[in-house]
Protein backbone atom coordinates (compact mmCIF):
# COMPACT_ATOMS: atom_id res chain seq x y z
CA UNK A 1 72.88 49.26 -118.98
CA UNK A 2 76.06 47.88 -120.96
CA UNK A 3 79.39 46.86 -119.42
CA UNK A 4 82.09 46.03 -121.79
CA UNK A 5 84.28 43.93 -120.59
CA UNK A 6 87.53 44.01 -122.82
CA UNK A 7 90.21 41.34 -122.06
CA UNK A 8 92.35 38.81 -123.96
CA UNK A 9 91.52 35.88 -121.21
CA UNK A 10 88.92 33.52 -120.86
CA UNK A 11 85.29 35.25 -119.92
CA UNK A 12 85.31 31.97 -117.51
CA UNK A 13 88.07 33.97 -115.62
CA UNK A 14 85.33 36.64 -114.93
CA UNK A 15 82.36 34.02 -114.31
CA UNK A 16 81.95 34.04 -111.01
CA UNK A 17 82.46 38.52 -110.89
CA UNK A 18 80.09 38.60 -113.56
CA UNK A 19 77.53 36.63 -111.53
CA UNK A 20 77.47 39.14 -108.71
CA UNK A 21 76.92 41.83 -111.35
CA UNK A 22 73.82 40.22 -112.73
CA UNK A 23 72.80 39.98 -109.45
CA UNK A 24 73.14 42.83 -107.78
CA UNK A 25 72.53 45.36 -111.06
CA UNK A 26 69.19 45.92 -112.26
CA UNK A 27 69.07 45.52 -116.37
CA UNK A 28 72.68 44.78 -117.18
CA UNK A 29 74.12 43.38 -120.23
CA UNK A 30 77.59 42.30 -119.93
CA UNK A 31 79.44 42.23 -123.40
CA UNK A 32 82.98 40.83 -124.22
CA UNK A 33 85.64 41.74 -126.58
CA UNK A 34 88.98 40.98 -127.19
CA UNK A 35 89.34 43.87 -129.43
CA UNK A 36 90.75 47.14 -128.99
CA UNK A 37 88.99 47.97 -132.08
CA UNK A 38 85.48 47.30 -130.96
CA UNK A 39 86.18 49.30 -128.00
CA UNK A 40 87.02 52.22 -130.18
CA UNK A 41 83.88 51.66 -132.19
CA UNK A 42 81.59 51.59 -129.26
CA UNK A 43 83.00 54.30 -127.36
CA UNK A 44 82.07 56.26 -130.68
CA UNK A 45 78.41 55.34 -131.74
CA UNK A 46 77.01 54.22 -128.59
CA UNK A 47 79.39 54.07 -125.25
CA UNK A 48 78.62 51.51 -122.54
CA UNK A 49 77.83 52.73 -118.59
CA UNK A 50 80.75 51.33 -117.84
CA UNK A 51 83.91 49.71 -119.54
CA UNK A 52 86.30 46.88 -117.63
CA UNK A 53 89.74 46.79 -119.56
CA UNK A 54 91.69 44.53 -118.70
CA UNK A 55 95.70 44.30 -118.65
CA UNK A 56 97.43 42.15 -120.88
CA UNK A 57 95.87 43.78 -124.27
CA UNK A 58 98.37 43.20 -126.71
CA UNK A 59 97.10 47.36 -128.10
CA UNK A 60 99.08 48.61 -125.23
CA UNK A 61 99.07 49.13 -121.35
CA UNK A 62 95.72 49.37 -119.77
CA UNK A 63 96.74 53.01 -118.76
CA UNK A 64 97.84 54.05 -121.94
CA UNK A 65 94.64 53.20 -123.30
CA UNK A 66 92.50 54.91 -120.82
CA UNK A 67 94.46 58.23 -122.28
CA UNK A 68 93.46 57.10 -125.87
CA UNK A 69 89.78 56.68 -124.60
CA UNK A 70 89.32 60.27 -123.57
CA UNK A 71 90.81 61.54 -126.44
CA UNK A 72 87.53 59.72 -128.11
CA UNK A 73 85.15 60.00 -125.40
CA UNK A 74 85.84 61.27 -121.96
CA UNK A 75 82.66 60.75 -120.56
CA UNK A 76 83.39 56.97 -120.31
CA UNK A 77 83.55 55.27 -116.96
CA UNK A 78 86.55 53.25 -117.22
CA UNK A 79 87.59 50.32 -114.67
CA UNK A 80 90.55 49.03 -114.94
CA UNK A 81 92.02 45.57 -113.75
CA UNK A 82 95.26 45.69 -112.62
CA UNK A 83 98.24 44.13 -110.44
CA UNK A 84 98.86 47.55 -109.10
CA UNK A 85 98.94 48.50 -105.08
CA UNK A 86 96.23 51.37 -104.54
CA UNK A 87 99.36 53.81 -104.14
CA UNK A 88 101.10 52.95 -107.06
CA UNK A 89 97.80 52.88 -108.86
CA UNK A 90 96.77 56.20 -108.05
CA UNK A 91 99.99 57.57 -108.69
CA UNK A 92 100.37 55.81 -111.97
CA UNK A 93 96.12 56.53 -112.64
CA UNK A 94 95.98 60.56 -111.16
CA UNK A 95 94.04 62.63 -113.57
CA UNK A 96 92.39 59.91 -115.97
CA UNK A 97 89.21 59.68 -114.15
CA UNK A 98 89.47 56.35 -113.60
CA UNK A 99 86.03 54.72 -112.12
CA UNK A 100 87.35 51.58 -110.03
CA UNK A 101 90.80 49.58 -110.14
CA UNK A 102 89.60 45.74 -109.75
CA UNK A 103 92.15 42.78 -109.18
CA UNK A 104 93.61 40.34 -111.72
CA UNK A 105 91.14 37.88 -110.51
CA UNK A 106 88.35 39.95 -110.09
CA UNK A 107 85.97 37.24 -107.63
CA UNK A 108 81.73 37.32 -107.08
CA UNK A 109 82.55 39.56 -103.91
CA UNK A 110 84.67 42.15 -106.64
CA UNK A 111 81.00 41.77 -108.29
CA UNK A 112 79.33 42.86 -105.62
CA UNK A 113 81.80 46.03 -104.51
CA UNK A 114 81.86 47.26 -107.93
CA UNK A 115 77.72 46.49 -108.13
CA UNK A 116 77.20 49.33 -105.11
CA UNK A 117 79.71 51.47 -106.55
CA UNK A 118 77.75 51.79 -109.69
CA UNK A 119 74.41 51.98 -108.09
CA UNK A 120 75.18 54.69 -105.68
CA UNK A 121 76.84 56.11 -109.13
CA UNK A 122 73.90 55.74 -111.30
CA UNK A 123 71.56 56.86 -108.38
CA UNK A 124 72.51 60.22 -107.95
CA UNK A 125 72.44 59.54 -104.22
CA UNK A 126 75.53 61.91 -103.93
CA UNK A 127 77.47 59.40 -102.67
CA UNK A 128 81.37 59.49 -103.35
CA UNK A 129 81.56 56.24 -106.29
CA UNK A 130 84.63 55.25 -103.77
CA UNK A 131 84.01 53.86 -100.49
């Protein structure tokens, strides 16, 4: 399974969060852009399982391009990192179908939340993605 990981910072920032996901999920293949462009693409020939935007693109706010997403694809499951509380986030989020919020500094034990969230996800195991 494919992650794309799209973010203007360093992929250093995201070594550690990146370890727990190659840890913890079973075949994944973590790919980086700093493109809004290459998102586009991908989300129309072949979209990842999941896509991490970051905030900070200089295409828009993170939010605003969730809404561009699903008028390509909506069947993408977006994350989004943001500096957002979980109120204002949901507020600011309701109705975009938005997998998982993750912190500016997403850390290994991020990796490891967001890890079971996808497997109990991808396992059917009709288990809300949230915990």
């Amino acid at each position: 399974m494919q992650i794309l990981i799209a973010t203007n910072r360093s992929e250093e920032l995201f070594a550690r969060f990146c370890d727990a996901l190659r840890q913890e999920v079973e075949n994944v293949e973590l790919l980086f852009t700093h493109n809004w462009t290459n998102v586009l693409a991908a989300v129309k020939v072949m979209p990842p399982g999941f896509l991490i935007l970051d905030q900070g693109l200089p295409e828009g706010e993170t939010l605003d391009l969730v809404r561009k997403l699903m008028s390509v694809n909506v069947a993408v499951n977006c994350i989004v990192i943001t500096d957002l509380d979980d109120e204002s986030f949901h507020e600011a989020g309701e109705g975009l179908g938005i997998f998982a919020p993750l912190p500016v500094e997403p850390s290994f034990e991020d990796g490891e939340a967001l890890a079971r969230r996808i497997k109990r996800f991808i396992g059917g195991a009709g288990v809300p993605a949230f915990s």
